[in-house]
PDB file of N, CA and C in Angstrom:
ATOM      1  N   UNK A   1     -82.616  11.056-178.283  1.00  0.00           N
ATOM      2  CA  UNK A   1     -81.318  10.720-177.749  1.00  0.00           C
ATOM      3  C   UNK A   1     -80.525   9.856-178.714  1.00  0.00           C
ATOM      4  N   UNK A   2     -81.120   9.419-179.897  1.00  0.00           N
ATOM      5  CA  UNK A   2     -80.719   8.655-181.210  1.00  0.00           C
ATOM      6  C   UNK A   2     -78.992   9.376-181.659  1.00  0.00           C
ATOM      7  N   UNK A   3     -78.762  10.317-182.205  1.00  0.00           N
ATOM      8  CA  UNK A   3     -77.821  11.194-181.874  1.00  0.00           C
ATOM      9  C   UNK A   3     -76.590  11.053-181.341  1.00  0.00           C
ATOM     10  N   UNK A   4     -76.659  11.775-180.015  1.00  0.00           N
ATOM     11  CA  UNK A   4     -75.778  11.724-178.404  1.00  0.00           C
ATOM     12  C   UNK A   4     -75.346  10.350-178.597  1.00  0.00           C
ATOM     13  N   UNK A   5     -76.319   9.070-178.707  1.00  0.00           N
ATOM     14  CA  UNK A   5     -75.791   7.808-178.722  1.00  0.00           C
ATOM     15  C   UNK A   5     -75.016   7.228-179.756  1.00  0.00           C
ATOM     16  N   UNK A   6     -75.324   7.848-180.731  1.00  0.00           N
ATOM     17  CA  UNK A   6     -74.645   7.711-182.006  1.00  0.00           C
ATOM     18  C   UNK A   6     -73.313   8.200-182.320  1.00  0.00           C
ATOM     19  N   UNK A   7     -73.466   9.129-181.518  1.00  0.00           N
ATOM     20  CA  UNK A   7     -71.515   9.719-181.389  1.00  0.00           C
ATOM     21  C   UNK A   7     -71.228   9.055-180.670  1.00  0.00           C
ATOM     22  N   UNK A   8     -71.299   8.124-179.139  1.00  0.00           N
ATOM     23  CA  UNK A   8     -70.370   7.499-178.415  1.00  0.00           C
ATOM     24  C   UNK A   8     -70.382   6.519-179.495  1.00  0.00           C
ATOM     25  N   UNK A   9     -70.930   5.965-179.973  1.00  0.00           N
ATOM     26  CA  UNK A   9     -70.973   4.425-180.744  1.00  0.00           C
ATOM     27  C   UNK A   9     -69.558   4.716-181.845  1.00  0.00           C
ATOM     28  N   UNK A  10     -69.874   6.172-182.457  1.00  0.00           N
ATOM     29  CA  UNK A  10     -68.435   6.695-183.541  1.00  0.00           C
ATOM     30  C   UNK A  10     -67.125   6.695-183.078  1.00  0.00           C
ATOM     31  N   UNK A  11     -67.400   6.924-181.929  1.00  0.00           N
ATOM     32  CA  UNK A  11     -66.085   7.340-180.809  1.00  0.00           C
ATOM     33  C   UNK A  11     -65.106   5.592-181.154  1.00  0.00           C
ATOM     34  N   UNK A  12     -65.736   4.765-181.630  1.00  0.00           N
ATOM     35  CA  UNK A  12     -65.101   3.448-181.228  1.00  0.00           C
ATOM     36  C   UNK A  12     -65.488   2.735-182.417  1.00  0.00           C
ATOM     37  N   UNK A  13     -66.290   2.762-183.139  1.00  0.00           N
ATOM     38  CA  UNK A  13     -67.107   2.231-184.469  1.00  0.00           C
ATOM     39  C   UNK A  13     -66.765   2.790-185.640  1.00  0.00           C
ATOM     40  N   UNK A  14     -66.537   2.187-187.194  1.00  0.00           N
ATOM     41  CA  UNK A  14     -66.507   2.923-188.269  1.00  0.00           C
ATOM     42  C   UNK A  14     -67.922   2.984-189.080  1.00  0.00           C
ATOM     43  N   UNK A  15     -68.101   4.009-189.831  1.00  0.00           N
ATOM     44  CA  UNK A  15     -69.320   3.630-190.349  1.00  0.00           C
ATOM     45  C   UNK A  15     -68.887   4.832-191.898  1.00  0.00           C
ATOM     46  N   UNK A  16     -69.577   4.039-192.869  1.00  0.00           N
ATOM     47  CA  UNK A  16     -69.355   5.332-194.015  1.00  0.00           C
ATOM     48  C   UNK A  16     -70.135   6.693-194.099  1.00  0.00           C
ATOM     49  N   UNK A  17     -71.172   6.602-193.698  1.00  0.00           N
ATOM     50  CA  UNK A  17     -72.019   7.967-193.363  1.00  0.00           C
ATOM     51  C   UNK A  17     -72.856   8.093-192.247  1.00  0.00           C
ATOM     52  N   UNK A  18     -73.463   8.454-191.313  1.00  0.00           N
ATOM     53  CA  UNK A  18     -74.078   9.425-190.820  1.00  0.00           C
ATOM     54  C   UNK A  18     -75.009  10.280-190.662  1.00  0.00           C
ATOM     55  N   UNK A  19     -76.704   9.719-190.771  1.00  0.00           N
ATOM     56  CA  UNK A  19     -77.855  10.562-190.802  1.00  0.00           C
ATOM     57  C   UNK A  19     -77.950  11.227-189.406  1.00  0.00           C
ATOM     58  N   UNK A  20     -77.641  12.717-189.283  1.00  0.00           N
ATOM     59  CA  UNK A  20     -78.193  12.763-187.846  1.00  0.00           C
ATOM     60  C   UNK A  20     -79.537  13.735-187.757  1.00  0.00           C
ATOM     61  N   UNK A  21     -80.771  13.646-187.407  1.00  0.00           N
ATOM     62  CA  UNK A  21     -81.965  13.881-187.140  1.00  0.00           C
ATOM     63  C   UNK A  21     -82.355  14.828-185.792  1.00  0.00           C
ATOM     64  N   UNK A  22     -81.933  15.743-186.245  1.00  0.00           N
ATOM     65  CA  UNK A  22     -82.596  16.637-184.358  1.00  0.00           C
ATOM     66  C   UNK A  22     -81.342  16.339-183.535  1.00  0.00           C
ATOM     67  N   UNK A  23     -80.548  16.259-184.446  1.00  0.00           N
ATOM     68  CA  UNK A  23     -79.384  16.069-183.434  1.00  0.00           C
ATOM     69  C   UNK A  23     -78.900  16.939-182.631  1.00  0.00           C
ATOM     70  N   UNK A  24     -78.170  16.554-181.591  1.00  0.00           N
ATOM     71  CA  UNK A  24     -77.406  18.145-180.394  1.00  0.00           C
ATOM     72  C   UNK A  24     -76.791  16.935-179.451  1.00  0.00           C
ATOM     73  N   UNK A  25     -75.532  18.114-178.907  1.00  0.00           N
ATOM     74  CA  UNK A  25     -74.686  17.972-177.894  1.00  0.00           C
ATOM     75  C   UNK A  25     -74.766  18.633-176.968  1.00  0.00           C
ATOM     76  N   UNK A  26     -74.824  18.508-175.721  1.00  0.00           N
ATOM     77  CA  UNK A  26     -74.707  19.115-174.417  1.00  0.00           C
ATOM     78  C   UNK A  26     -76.176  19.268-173.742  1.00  0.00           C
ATOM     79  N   UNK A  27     -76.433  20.565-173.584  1.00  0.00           N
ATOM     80  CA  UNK A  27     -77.545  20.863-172.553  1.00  0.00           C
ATOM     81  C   UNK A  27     -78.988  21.389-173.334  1.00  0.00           C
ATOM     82  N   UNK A  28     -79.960  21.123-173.455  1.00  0.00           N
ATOM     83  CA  UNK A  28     -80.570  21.515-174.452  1.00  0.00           C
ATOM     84  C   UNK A  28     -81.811  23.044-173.908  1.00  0.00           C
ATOM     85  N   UNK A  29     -81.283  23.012-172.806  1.00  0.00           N
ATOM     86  CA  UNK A  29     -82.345  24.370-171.921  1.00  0.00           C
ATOM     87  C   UNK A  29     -83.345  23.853-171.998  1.00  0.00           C
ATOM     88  N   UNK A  30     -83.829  22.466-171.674  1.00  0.00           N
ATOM     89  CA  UNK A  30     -85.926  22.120-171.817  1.00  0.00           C
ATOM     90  C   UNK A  30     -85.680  21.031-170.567  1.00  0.00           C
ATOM     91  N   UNK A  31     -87.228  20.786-170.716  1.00  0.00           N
ATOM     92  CA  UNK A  31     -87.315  20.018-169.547  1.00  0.00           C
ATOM     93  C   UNK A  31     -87.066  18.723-169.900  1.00  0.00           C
ATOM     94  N   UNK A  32     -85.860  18.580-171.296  1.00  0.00           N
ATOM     95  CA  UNK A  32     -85.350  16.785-171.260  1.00  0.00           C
ATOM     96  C   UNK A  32     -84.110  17.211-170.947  1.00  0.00           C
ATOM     97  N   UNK A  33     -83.529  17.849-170.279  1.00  0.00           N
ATOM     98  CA  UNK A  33     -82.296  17.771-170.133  1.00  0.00           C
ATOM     99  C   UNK A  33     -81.403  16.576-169.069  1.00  0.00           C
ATOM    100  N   UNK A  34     -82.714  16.510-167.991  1.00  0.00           N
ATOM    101  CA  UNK A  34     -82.456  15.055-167.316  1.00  0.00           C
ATOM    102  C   UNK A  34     -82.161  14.085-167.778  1.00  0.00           C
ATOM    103  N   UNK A  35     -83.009  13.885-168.758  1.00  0.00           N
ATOM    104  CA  UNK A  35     -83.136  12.572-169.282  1.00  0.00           C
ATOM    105  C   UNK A  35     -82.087  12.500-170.366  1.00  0.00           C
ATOM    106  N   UNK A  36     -81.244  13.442-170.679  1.00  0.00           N
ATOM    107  CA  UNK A  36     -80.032  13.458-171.939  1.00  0.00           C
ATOM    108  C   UNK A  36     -78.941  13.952-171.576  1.00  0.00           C
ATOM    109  N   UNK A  37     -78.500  13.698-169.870  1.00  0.00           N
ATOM    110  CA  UNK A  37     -77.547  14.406-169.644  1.00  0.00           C
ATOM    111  C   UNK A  37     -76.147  13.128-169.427  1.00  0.00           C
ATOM    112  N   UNK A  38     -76.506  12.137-169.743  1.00  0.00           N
ATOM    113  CA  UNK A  38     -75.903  10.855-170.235  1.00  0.00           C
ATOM    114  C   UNK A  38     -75.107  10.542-171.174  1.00  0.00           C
ATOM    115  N   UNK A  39     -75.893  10.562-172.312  1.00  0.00           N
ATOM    116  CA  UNK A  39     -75.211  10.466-173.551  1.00  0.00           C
ATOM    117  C   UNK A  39     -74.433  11.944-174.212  1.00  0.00           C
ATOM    118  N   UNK A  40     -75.431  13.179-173.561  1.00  0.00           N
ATOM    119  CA  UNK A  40     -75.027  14.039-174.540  1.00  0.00           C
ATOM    120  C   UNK A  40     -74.226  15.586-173.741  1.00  0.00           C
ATOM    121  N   UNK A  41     -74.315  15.422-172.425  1.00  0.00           N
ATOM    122  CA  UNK A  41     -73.557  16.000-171.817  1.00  0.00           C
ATOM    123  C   UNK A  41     -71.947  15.592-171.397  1.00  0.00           C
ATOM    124  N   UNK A  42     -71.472  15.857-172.502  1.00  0.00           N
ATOM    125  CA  UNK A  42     -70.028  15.224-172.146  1.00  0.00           C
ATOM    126  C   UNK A  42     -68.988  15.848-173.439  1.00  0.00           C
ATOM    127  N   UNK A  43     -67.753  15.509-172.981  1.00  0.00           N
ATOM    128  CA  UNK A  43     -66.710  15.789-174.269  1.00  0.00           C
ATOM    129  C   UNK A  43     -66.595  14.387-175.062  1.00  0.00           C
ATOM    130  N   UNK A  44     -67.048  15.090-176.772  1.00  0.00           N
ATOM    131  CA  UNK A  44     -67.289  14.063-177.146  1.00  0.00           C
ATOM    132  C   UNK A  44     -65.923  13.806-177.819  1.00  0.00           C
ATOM    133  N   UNK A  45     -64.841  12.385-177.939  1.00  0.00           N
ATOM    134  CA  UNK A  45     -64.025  12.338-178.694  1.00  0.00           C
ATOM    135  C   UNK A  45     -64.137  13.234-180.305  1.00  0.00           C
ATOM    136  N   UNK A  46     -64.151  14.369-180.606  1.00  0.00           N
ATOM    137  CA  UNK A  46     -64.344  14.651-181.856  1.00  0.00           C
ATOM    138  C   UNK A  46     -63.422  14.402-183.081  1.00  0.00           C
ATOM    139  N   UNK A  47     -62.033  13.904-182.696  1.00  0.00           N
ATOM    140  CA  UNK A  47     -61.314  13.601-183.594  1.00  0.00           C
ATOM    141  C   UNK A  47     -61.421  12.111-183.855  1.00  0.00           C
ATOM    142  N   UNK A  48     -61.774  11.202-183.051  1.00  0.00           N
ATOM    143  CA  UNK A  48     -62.078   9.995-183.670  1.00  0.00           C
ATOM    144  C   UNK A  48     -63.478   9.600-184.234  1.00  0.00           C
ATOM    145  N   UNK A  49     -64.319  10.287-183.733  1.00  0.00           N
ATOM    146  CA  UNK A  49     -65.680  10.609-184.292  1.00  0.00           C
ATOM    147  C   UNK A  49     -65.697  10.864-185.930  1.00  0.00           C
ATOM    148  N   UNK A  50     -64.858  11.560-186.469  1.00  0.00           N
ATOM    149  CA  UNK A  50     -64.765  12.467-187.545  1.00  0.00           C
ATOM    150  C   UNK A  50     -63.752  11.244-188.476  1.00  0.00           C
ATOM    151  N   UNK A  51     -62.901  10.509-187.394  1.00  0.00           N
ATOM    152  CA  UNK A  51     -62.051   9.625-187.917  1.00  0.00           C
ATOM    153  C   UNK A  51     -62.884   8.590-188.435  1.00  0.00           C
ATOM    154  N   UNK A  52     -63.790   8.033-187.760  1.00  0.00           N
ATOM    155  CA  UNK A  52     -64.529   6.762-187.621  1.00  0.00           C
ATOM    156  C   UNK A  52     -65.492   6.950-188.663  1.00  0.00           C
ATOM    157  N   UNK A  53     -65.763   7.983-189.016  1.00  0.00           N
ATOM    158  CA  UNK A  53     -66.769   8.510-189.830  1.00  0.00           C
ATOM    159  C   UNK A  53     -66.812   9.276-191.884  1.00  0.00           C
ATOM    160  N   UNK A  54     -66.834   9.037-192.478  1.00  0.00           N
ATOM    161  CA  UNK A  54     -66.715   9.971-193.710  1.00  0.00           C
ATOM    162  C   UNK A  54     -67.742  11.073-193.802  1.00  0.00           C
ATOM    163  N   UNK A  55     -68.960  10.869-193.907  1.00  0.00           N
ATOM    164  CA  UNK A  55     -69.322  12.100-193.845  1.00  0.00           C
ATOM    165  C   UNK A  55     -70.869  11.908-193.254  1.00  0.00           C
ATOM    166  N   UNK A  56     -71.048  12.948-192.755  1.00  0.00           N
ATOM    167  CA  UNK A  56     -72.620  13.429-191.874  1.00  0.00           C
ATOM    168  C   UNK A  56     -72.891  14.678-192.530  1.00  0.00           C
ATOM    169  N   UNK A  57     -74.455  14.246-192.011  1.00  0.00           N
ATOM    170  CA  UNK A  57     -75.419  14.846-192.630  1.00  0.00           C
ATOM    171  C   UNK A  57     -76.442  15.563-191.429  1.00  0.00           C
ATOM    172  N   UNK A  58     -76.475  16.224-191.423  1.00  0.00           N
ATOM    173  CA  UNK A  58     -77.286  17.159-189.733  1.00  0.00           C
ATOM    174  C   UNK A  58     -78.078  17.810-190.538  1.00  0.00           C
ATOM    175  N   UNK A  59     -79.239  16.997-190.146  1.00  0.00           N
ATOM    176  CA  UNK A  59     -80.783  17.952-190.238  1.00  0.00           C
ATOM    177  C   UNK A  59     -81.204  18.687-189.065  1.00  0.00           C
ATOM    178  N   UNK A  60     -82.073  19.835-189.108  1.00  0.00           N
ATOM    179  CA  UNK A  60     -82.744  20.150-188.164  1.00  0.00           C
ATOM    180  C   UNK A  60     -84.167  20.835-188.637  1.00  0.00           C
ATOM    181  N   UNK A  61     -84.579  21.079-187.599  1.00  0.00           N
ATOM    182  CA  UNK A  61     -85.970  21.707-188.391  1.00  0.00           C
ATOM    183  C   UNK A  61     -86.270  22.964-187.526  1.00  0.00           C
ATOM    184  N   UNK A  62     -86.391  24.135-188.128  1.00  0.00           N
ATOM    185  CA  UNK A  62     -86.446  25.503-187.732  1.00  0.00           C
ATOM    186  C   UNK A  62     -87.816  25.635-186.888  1.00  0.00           C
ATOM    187  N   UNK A  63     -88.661  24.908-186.333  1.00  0.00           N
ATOM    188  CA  UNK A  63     -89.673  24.733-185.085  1.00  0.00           C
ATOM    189  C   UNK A  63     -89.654  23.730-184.294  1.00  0.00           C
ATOM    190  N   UNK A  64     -88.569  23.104-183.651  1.00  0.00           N
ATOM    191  CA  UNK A  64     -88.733  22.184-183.482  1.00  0.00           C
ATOM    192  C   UNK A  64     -88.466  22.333-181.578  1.00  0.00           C
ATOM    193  N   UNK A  65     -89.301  21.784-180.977  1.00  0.00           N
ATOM    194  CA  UNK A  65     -90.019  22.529-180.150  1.00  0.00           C
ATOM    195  C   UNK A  65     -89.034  21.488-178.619  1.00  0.00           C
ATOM    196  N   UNK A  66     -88.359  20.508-179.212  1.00  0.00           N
ATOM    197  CA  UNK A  66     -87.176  19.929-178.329  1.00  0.00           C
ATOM    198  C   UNK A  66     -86.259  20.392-178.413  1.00  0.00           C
ATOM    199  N   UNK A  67     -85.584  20.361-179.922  1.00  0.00           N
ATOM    200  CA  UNK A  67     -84.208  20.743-179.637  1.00  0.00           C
ATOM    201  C   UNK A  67     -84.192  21.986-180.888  1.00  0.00           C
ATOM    202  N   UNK A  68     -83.465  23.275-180.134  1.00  0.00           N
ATOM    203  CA  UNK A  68     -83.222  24.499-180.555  1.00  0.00           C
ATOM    204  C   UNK A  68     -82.444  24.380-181.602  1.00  0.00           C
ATOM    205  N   UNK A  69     -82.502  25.121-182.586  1.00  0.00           N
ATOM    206  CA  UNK A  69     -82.056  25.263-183.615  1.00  0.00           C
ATOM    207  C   UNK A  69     -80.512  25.014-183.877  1.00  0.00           C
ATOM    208  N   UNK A  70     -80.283  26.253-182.895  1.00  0.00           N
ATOM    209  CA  UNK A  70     -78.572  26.552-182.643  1.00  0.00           C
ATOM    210  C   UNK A  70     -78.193  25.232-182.200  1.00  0.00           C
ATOM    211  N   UNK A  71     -78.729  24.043-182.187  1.00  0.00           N
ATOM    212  CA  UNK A  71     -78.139  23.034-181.248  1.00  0.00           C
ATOM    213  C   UNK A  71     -77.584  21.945-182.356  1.00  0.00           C
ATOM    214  N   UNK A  72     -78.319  22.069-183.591  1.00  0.00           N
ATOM    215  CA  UNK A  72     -77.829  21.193-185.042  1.00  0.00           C
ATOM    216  C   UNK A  72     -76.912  21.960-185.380  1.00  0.00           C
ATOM    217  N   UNK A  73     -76.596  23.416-185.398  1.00  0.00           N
ATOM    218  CA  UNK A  73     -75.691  24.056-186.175  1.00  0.00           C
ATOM    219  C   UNK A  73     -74.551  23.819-185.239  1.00  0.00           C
ATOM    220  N   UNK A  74     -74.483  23.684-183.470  1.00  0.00           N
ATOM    221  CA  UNK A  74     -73.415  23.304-182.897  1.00  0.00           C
ATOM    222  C   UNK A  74     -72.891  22.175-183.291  1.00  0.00           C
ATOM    223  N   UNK A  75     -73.556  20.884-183.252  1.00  0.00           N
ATOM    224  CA  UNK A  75     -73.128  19.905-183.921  1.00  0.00           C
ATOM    225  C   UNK A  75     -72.803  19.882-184.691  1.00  0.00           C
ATOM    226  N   UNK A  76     -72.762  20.293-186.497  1.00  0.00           N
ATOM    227  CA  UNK A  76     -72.761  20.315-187.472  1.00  0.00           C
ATOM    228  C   UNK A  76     -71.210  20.683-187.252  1.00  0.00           C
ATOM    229  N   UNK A  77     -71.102  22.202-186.444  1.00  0.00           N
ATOM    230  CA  UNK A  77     -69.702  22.363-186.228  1.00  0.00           C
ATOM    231  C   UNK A  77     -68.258  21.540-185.753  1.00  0.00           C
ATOM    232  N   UNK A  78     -68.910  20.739-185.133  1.00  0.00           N
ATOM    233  CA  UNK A  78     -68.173  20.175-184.432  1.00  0.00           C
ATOM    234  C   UNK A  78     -67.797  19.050-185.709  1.00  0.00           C
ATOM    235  N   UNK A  79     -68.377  18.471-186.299  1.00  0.00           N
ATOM    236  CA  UNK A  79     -68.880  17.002-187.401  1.00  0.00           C
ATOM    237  C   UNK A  79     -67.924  18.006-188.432  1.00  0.00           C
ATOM    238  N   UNK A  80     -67.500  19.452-188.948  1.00  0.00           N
ATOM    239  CA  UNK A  80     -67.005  19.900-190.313  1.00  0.00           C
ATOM    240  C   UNK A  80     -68.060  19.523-191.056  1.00  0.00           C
ATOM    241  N   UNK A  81     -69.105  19.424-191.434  1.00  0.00           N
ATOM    242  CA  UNK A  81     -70.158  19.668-191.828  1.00  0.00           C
ATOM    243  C   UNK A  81     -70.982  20.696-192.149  1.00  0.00           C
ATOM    244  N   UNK A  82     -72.467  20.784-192.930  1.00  0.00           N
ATOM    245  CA  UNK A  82     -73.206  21.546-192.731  1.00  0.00           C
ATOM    246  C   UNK A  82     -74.440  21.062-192.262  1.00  0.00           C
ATOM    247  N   UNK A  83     -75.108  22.621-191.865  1.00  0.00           N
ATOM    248  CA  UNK A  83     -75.798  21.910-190.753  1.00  0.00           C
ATOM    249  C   UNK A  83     -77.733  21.978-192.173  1.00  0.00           C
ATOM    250  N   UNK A  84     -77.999  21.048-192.561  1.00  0.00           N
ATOM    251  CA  UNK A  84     -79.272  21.357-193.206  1.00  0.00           C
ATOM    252  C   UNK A  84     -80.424  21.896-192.178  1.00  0.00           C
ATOM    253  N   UNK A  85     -81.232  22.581-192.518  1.00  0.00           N
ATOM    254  CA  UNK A  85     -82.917  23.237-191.948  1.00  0.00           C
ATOM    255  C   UNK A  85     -83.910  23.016-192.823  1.00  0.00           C
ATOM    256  N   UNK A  86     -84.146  21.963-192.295  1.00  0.00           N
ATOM    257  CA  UNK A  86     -85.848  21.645-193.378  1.00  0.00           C
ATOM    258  C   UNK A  86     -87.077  22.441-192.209  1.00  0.00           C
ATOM    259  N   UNK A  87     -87.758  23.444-193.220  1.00  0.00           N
ATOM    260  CA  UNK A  87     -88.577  24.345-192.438  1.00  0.00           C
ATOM    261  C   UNK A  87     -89.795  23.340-191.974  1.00  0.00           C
ATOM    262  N   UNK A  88     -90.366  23.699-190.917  1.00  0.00           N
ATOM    263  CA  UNK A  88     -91.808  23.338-190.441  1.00  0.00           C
ATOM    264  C   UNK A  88     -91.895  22.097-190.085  1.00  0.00           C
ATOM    265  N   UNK A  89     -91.039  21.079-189.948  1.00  0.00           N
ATOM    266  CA  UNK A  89     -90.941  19.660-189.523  1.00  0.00           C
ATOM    267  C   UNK A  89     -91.233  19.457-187.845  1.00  0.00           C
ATOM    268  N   UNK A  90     -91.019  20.507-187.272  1.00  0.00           N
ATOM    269  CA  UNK A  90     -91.004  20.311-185.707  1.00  0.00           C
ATOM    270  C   UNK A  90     -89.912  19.180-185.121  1.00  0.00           C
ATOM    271  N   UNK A  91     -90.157  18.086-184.817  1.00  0.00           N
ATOM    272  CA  UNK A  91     -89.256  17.152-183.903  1.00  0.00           C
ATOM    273  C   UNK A  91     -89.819  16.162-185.196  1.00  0.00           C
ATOM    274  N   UNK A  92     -89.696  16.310-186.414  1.00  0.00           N
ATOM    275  CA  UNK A  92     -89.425  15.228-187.677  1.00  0.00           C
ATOM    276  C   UNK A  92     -90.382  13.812-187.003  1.00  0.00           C
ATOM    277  N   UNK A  93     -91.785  14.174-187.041  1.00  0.00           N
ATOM    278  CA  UNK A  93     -92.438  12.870-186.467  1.00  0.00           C
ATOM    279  C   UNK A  93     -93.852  13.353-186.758  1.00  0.00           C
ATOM    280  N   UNK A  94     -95.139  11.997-186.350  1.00  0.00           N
ATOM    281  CA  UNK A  94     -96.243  12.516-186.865  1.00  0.00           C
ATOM    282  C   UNK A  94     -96.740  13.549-185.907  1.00  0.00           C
ATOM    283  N   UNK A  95     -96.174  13.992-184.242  1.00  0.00           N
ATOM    284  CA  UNK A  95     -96.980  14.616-183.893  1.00  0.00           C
ATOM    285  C   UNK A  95     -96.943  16.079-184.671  1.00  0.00           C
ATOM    286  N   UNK A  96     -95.945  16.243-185.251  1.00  0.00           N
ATOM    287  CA  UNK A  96     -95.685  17.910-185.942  1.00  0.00           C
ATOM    288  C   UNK A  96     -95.809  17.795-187.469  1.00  0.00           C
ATOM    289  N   UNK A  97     -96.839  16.325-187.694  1.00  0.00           N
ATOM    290  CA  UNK A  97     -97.387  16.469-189.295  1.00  0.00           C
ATOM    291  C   UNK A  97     -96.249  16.749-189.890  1.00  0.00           C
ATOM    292  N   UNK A  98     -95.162  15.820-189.558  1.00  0.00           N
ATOM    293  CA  UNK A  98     -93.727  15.087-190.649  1.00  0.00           C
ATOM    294  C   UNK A  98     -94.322  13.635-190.866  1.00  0.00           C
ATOM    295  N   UNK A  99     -94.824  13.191-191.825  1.00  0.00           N
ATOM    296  CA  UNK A  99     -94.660  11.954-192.329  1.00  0.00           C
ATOM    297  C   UNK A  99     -93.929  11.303-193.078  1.00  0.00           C
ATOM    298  N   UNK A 100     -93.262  12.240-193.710  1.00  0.00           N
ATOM    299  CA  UNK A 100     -92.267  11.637-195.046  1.00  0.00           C
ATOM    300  C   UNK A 100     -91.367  12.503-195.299  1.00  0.00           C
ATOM    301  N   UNK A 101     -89.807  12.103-194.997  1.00  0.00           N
ATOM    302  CA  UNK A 101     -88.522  13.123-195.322  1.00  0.00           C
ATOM    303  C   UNK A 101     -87.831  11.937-196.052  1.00  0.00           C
ATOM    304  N   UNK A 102     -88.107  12.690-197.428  1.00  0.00           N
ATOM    305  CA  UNK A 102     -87.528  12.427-198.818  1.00  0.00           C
ATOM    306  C   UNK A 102     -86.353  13.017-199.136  1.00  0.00           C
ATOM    307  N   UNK A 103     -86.105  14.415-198.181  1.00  0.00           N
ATOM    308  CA  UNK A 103     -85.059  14.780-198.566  1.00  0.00           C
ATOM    309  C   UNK A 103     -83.694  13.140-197.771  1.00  0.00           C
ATOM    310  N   UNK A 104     -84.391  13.020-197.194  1.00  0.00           N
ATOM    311  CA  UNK A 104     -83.273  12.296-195.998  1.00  0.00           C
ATOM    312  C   UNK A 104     -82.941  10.693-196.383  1.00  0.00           C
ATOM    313  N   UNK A 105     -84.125   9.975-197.574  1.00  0.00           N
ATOM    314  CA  UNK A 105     -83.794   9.077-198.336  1.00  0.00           C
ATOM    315  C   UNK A 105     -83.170   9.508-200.023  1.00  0.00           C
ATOM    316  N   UNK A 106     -82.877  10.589-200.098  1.00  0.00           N
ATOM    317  CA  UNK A 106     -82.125  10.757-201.053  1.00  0.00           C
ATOM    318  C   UNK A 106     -80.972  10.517-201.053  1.00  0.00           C
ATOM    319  N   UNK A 107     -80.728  11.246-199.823  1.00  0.00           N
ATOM    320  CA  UNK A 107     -79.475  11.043-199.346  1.00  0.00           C
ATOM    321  C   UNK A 107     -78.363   9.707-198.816  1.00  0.00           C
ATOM    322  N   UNK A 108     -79.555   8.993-198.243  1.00  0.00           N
ATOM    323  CA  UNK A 108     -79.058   7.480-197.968  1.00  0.00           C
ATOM    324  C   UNK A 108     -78.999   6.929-199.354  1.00  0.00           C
ATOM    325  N   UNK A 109     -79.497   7.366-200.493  1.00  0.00           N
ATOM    326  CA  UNK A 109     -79.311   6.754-201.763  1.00  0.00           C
ATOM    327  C   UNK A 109     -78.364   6.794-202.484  1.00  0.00           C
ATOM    328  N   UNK A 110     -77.979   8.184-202.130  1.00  0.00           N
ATOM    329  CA  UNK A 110     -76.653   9.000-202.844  1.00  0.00           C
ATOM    330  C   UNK A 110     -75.675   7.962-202.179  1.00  0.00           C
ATOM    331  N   UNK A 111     -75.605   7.988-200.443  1.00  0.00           N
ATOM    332  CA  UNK A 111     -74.184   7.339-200.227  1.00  0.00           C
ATOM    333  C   UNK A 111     -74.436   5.656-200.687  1.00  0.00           C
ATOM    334  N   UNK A 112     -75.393   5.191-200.773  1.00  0.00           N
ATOM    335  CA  UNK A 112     -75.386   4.075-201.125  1.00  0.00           C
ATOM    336  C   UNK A 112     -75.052   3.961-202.777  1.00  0.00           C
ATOM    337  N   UNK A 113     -75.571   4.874-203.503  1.00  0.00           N
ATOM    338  CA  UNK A 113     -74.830   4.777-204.738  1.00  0.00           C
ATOM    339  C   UNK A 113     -73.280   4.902-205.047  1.00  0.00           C
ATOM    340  N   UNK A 114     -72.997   5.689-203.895  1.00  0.00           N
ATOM    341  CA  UNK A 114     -71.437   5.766-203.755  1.00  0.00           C
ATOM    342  C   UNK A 114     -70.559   4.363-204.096  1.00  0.00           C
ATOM    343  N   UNK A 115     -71.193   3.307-203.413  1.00  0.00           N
ATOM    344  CA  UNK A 115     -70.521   2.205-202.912  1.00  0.00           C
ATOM    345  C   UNK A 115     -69.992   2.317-201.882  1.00  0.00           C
TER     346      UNK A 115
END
């Protein structure tokens, strides 16, 4: 739910970039939809989101057994973004034997090299 919460926080917050991780908006068809129909079932301000924001980064991982694939590439859409697919990660944690996404501290390096 890291995500969902992370766009209301944009909606009102500036920030220079944007890691989003398994991210998604709306309904996710599983049995967390209860529990995420809070943050992420809703219209999200997308023009101040996008305002508040320079640029995002949407990972997803092509098994990932919470949130459906199509659900980073919706987001991604919404963000003018692209949507990245790092294969075989599952839900990016140790139960799906992800221990280390290097691609995803590169990236915090890059914008931090930015200034």
């Amino acid at each position: 739910m890291g995500v969902p919460f992370l766009l209301n926080v944009l909606e009102t917050r500036k920030a220079k970039a944007a890691f989003l991780v398994a991210g998604f908006i709306g309904v996710l068809g599983n049995e967390f939809d209860e529990g995420v129909k809070t943050f992420a079932c809703r219209d999200f301000d997308w023009d101040s989101v996008r305002r508040n924001c320079k640029r995002f980064y949407v990972f997803s991982s092509d098994d990932d057994h919470c949130v459906p694939l199509g659900k980073g590439s919706e987001l991604a859409g919404k963000l003018g973004t692209k949507q990245v697919v790092v294969r075989g990660a599952g839900h990016f944690n140790a139960a799906a034997g992800f221990l280390e996404f290097r691609l995803l501290l590169e990236k915090i390096d890059g914008e931090l090299a930015r200034g």
